[in-house]
Protein backbone atom coordinates (compact mmCIF):
# COMPACT_ATOMS: atom_id res chain seq x y z
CA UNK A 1 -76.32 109.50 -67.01
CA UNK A 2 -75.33 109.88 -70.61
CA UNK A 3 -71.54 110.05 -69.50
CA UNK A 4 -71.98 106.67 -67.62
CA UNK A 5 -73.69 104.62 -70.47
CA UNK A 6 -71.08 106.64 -72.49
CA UNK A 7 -68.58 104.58 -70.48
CA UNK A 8 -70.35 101.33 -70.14
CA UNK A 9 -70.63 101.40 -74.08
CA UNK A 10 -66.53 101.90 -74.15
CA UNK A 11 -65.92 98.73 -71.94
CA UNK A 12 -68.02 97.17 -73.54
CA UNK A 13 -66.70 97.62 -76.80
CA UNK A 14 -63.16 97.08 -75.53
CA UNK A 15 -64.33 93.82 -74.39
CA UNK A 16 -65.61 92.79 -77.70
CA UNK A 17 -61.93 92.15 -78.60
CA UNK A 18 -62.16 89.39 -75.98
CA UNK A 19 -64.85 87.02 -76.27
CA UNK A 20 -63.01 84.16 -77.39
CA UNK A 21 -60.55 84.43 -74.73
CA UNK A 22 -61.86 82.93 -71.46
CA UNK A 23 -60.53 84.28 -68.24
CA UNK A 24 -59.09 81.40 -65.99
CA UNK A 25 -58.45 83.01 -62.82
CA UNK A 26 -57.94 86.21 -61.56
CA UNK A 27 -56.75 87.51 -57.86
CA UNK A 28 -56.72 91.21 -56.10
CA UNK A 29 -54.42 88.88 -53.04
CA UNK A 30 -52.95 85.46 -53.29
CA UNK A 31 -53.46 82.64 -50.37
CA UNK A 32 -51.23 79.96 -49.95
CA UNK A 33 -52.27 76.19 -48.78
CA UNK A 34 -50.60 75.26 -45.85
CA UNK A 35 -49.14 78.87 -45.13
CA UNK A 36 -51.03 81.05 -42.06
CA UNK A 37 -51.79 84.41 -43.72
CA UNK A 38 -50.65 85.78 -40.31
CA UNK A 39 -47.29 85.11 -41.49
CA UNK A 40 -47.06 87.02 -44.53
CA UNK A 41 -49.10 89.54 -46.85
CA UNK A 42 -51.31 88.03 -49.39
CA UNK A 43 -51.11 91.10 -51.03
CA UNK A 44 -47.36 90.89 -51.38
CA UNK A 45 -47.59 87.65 -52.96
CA UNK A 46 -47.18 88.65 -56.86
CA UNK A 47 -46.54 86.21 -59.64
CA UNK A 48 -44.40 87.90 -62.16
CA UNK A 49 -44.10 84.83 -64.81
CA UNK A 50 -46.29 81.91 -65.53
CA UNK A 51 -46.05 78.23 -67.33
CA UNK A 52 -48.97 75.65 -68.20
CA UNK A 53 -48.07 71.89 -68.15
CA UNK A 54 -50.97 70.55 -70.89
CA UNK A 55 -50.04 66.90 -70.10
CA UNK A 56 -50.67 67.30 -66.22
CA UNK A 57 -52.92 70.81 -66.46
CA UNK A 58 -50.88 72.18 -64.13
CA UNK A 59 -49.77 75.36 -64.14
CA UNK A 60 -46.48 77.09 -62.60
CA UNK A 61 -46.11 80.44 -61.27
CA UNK A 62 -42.53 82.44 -60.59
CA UNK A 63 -43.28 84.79 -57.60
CA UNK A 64 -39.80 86.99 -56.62
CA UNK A 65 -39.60 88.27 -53.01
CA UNK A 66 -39.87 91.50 -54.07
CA UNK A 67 -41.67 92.32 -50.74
CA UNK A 68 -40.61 91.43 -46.85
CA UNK A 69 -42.04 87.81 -45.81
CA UNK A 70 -43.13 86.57 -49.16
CA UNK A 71 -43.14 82.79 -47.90
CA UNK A 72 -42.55 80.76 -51.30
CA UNK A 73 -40.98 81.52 -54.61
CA UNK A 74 -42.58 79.11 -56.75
CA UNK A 75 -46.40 77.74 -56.81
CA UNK A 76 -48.13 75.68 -58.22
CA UNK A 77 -52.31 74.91 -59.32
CA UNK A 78 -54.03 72.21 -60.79
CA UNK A 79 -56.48 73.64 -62.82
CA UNK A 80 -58.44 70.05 -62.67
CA UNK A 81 -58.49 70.76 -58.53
CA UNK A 82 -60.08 74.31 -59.11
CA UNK A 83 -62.15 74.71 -62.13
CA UNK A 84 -61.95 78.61 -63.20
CA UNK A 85 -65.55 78.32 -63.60
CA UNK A 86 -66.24 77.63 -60.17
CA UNK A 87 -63.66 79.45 -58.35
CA UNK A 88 -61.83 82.21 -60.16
CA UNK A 89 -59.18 82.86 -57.02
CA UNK A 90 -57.89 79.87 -55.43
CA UNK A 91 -55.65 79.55 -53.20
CA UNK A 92 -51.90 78.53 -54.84
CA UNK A 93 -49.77 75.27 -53.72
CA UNK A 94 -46.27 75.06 -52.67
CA UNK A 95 -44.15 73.71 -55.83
CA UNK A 96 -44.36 70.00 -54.79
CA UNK A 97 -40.66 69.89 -56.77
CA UNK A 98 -37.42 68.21 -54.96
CA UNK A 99 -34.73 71.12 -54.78
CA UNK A 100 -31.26 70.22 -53.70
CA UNK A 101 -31.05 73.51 -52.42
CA UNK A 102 -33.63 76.22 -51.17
CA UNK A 103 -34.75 78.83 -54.00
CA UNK A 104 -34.14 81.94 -52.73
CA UNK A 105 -36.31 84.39 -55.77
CA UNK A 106 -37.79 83.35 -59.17
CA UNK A 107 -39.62 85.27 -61.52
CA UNK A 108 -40.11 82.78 -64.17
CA UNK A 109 -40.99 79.06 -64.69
CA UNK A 110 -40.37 77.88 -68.49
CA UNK A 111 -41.24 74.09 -69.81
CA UNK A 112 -39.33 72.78 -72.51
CA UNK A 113 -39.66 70.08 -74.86
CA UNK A 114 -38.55 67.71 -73.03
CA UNK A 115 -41.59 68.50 -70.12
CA UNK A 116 -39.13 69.95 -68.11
CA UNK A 117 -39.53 73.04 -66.15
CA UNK A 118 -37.00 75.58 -65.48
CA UNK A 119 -36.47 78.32 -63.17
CA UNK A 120 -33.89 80.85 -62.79
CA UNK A 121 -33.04 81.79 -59.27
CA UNK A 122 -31.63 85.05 -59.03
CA UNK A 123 -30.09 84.51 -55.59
CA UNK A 124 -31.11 87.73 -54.49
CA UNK A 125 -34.48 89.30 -52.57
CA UNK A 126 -35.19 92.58 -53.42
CA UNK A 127 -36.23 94.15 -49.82
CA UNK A 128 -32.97 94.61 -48.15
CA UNK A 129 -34.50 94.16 -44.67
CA UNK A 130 -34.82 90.09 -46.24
CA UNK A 131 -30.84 89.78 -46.80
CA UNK A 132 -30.25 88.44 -43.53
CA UNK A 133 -32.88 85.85 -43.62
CA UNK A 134 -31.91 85.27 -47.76
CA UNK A 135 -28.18 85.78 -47.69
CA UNK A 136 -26.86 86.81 -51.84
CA UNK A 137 -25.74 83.76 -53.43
CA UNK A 138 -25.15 83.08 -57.17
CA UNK A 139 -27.89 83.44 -59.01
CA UNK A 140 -28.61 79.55 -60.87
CA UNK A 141 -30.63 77.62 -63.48
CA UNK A 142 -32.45 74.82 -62.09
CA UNK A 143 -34.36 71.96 -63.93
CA UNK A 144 -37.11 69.99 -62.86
CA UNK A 145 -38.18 66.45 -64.13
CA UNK A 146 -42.42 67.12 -64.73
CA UNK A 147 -42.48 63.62 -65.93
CA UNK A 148 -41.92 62.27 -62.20
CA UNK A 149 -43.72 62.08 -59.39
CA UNK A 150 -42.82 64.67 -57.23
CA UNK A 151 -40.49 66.79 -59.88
CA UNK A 152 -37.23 65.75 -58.79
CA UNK A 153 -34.22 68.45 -60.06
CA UNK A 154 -32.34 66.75 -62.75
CA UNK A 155 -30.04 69.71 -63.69
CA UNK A 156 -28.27 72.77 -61.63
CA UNK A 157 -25.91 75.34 -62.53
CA UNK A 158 -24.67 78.27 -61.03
CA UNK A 159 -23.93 81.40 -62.89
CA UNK A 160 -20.82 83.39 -62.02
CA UNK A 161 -17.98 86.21 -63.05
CA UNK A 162 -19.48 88.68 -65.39
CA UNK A 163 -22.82 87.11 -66.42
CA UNK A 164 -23.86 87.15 -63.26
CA UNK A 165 -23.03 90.98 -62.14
CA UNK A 166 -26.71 92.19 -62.40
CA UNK A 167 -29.08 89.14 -61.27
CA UNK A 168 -31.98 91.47 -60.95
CA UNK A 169 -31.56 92.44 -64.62
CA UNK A 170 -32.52 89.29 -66.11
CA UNK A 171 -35.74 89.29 -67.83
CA UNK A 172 -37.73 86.50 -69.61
CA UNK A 173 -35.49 83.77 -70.96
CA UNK A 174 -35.38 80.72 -73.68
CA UNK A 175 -34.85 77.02 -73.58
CA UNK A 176 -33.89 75.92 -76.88
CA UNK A 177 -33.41 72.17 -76.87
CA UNK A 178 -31.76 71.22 -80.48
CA UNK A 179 -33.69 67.65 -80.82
CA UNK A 180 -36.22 66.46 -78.43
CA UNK A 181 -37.18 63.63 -80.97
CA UNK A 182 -34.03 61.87 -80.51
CA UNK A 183 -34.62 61.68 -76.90
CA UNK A 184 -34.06 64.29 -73.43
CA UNK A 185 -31.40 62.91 -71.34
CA UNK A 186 -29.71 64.72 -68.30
CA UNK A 187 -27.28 66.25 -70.73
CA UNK A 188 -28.78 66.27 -73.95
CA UNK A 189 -27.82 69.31 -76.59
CA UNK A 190 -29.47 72.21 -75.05
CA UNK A 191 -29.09 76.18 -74.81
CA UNK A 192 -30.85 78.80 -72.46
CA UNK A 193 -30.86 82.12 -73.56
CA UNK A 194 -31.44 84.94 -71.15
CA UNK A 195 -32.05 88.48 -71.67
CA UNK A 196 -31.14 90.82 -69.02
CA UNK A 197 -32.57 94.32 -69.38
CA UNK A 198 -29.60 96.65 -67.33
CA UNK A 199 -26.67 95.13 -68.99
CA UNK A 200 -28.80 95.07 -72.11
CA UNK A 201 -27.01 91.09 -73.04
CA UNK A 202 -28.04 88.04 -73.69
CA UNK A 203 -26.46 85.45 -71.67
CA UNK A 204 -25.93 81.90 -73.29
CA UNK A 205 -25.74 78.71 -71.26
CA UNK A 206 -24.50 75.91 -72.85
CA UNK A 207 -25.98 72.70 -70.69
CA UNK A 208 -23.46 70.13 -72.31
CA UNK A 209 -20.50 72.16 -71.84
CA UNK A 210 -21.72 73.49 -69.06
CA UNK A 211 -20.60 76.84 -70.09
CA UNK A 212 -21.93 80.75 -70.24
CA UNK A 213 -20.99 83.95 -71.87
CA UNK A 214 -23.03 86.91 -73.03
CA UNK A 215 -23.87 89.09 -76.16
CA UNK A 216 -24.13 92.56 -76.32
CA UNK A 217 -25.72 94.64 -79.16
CA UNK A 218 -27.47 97.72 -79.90
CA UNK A 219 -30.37 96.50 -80.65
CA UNK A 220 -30.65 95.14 -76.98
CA UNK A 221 -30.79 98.83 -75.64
CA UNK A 222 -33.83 100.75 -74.67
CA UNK A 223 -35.38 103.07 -77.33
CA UNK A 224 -35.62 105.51 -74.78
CA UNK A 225 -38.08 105.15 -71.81
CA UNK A 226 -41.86 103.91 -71.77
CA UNK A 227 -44.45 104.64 -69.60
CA UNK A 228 -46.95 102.31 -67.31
CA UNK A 229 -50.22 104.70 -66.34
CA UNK A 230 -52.45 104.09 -63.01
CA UNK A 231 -54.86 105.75 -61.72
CA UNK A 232 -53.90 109.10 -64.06
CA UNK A 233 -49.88 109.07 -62.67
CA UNK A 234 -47.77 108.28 -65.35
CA UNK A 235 -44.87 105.67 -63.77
CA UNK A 236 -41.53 105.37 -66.15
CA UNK A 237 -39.80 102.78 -66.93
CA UNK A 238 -36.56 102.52 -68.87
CA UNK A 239 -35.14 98.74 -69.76
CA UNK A 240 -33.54 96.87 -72.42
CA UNK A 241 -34.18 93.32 -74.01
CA UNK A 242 -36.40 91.81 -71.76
CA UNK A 243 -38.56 89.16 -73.82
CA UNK A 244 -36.99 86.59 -75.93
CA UNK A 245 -39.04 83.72 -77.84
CA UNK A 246 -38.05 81.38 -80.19
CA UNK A 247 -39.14 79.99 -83.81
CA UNK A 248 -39.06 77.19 -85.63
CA UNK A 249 -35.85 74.74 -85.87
CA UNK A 250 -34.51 74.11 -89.85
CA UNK A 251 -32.69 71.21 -90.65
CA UNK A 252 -29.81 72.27 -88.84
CA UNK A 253 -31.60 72.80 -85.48
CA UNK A 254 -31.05 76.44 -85.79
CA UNK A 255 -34.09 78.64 -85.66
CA UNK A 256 -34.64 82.13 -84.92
CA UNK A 257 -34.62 83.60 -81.66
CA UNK A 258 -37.27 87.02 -81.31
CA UNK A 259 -36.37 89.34 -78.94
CA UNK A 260 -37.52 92.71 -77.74
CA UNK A 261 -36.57 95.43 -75.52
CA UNK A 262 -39.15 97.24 -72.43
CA UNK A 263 -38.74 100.51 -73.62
CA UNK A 264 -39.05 99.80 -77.02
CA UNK A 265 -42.03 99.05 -80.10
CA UNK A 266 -39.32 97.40 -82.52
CA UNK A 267 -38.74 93.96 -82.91
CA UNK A 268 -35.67 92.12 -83.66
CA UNK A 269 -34.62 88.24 -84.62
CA UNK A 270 -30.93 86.66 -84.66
CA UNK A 271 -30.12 83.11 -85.43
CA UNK A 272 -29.47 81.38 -82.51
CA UNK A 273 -26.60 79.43 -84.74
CA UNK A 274 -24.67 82.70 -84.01
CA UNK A 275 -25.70 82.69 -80.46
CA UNK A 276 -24.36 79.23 -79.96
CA UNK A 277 -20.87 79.94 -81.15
CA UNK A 278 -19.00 82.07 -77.66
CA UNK A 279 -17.41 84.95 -78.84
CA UNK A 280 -18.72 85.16 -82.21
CA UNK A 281 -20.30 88.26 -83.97
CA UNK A 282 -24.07 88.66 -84.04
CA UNK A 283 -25.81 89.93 -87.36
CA UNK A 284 -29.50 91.06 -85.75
CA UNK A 285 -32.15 91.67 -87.84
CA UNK A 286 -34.36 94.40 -87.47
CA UNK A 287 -37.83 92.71 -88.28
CA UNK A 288 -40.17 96.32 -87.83
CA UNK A 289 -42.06 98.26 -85.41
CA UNK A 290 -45.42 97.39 -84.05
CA UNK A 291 -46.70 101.22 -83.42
CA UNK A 292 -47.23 103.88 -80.83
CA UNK A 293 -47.54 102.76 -77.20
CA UNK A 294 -46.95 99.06 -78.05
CA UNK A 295 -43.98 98.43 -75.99
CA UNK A 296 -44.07 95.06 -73.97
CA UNK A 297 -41.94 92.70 -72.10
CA UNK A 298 -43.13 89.67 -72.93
CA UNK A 299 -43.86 87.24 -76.31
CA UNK A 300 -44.17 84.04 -77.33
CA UNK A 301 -44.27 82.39 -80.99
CA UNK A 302 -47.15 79.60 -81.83
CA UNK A 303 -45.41 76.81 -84.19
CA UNK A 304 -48.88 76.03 -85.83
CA UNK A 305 -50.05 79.83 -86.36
CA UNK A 306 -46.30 80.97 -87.21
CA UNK A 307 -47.71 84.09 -85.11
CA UNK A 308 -45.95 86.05 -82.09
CA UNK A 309 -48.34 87.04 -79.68
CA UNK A 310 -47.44 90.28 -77.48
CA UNK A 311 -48.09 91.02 -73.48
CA UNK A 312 -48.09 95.03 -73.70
CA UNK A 313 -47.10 96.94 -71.42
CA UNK A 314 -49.53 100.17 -70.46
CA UNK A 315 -52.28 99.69 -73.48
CA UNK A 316 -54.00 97.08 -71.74
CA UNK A 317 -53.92 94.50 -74.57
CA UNK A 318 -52.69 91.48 -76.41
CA UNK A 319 -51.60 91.60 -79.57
CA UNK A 320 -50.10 89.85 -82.60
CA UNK A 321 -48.18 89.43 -85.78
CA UNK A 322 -47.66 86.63 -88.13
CA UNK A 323 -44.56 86.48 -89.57
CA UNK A 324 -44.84 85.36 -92.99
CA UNK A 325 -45.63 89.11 -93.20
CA UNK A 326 -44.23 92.25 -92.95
CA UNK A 327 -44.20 93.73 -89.61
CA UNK A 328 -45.55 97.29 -89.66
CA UNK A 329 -48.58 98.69 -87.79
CA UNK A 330 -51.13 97.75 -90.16
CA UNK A 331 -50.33 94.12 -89.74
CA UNK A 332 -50.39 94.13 -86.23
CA UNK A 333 -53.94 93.15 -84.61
CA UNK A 334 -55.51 92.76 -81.23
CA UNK A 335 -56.88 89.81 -79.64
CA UNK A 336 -57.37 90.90 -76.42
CA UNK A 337 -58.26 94.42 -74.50
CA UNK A 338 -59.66 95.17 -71.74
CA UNK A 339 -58.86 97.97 -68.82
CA UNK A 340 -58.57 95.51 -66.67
CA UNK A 341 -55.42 93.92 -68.15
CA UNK A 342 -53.04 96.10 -66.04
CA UNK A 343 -49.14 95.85 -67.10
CA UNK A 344 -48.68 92.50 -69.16
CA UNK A 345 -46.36 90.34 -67.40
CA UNK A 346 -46.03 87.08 -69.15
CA UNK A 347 -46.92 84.87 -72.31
CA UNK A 348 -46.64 81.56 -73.12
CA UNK A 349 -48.12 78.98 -75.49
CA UNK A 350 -48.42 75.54 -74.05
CA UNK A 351 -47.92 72.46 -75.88
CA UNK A 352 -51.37 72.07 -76.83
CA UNK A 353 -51.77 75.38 -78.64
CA UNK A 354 -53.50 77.27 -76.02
CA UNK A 355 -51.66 81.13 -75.00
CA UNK A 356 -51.68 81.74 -71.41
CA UNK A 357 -51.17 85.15 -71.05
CA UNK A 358 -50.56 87.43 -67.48
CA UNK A 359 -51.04 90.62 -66.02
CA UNK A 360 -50.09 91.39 -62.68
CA UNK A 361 -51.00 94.87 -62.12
CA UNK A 362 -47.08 95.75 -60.76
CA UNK A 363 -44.43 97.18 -63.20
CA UNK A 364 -40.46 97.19 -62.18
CA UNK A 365 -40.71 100.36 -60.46
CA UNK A 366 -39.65 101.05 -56.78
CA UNK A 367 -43.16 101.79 -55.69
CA UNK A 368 -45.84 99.56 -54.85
CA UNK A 369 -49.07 100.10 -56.64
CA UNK A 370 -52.69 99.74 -55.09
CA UNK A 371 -55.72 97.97 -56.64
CA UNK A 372 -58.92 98.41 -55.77
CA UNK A 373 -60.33 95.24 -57.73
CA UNK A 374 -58.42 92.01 -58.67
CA UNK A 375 -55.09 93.18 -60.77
CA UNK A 376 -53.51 89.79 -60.59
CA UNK A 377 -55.44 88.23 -64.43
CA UNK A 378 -54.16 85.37 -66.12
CA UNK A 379 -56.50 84.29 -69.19
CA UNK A 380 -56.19 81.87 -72.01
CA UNK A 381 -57.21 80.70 -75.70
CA UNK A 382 -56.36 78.86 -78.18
CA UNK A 383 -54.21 80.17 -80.63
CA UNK A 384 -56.02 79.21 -83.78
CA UNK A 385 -59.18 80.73 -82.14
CA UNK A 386 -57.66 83.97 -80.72
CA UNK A 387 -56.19 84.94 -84.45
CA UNK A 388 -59.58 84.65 -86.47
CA UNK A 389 -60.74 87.53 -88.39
CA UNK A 390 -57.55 89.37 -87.16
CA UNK A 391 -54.88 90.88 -88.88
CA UNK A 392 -52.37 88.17 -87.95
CA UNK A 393 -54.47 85.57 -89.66
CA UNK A 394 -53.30 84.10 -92.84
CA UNK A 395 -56.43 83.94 -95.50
């Protein structure tokens, strides 16, 4: 008996951490409107990426076919339709988005300043016993119009030749558009920066030129390799820069772009006025470390806070630093734990100033891993809330 309330007390206390954040929706298998489940798995059906349109409340989820007869590659939920509240796992929608061509798999949806959402189709599945049904194509950055009824694709371009030799490396990536005050047209002045985690590169697309070429650097290699735990087997995992998130814009329109590698707890920055310039040399900066077992593959920065918020990895937690300080461990707090929050998948701050933040439960490792209780979490707070009383709070 003492052993259980021993326990309860723990979660408990873990939870503490949490009870600003509210948890929006959670799922242990995903339905699909309009989709038989005698056609596919629900349990196959894994988001690996997520973005939150304030102005609609819609939200946008990237789910790769990483598994045989995964139907759809990008959903879709509008949180007005299903109140968390009242159902915390409905079903997801078909993106309701116009795409010249079919998407074949996505693992992230990003929205820019210009309320347009991007995906990056990696033109491959990962089960082989798919390839004939999903033939390999090049892998290509699409662009939706969120403003529109309907989401028509305004923008298309198809990566090739060396940046596009290992499509199933690409992590998280960045849409940096220079001014959105002066207006978004189809061609405006705006870069995408994508990390991908096996060549250990950032790949640069240049939407006016309509041109790509990559970066490569130490600082985008793995420390070594980190470890996701479940139920007591330890799982390893060895990857490069896999998050990327950018800061604020100077005068210029230059800011700096924060990027971090999977198997890694440092954190890095490089001015994405160097990034912009194809074949130049990069000067990295090598911001700090955030501690023991704090590696992660996702991050995002909140403009009004000035503080980078952190999707770990195995220590089942949120965290954050603001960077008018130093970054060491002591300056890095927690806004969120829980044992629930298996294997932090994505981050994001919408244009409101509330972080959306993801775990699904499912690592990039060949094996599948089994949940006995809903792994699939995505929560949410706002920023100014989730950083009181915490370390990356500015007094």
């Amino acid at each position: 008996m003492k052993l259980i309330l021993s326990i309860l007390a723990l979660l408990s206390l873990q939870e503490v951490l949490s009870d600003d954040v509210g948890r929006a929706y959670e799922w242990k298998d995903i339905k699909l409107v309009g989709v038989k489940t005698s056609t596919y798995n629900p349990e196959d059906v894994i988001p690996t990426g997520v973005a939150h349109d304030a102005e609609s409340r819609t939200l946008f989820f990237g789910i790769p076919r990483i598994f045989p007869k995964v139907p759809i590659t990008v959903a879709e939920l509008n949180t007005r339709t299903y109140n968390s509240a009242e159902l915390r796992s409905p079903p997801l929608n078909i993106f309701s988005g116009r795409s010249t061509k079919p998407l074949t798999s996505v693992y992230q949806p990003v929205i820019d300043d210009c309320r347009r959402l991007w995906v990056l189709d990696v033109g491959i599945v990962q089960s082989p016993s798919e390839r004939n049904k999903y033939p390999i194509k090049n892998p290509a950055l699409i662009a939706y119009d969120l403003t529109k009824q309907n989401y028509p694709e305004i923008h298309r371009y198809e990566l090739t030749g060396e940046v596009a030799k290992t499509p199933l490396g690409y992590g998280g990536f960045a849409v940096d558009v220079i001014n959105p005050k002066t207006g978004c047209g189809h061609r405006d002045e705006t870069y995408v920066y994508i990390a991908n985690f096996v060549e250990n590169a950032i790949i640069v697309y240049d939407m006016q030129k309509r041109d790509t070429w990559n970066f490569k650097d130490d600082s985008f290699k793995p420390e070594g390799t980190s470890t996701f735990t479940h139920n007591g087997k330890e799982h390893t995992i060895q990857a490069g820069i896999f998050g990327i998130a950018l800061g604020d814009r100077n005068k210029e329109g230059h800011r700096p772009a924060y990027y971090l590698a999977g198997s890694s707890t440092k954190l890095y920055s490089v001015d994405t006025k160097s990034l912009k310039k194809k074949g130049t040399t990069l000067k990295p900066k090598l911001l700090g470390d955030r501690g023991f077992k704090t590696e992660a593959i996702a991050l995002a920065y909140d403009p009004e806070t000035k503080v980078i918020f952190f999707a770990e990895a195995d220590s089942r937690q949120v965290s954050c630093w603001n960077t008018k300080k130093e970054l060491k461990p002591e300056n890095v707090g927690v806004i969120y734990s829980s044992p629930r929050f298996n294997f932090g998948t994505d981050i994001m701050v919408d244009s409101k100033g509330v972080l959306w933040f993801m775990a699904n439960g499912q690592p990039p490792i060949d094996e599948k891993l089994v949940y006995d209780e809903p792994q699939i979490r995505l929560l949410k707070v706002r920023t100014k809330k989730a950083i009181k009383g915490e370390k990356c709070e500015m007094k």
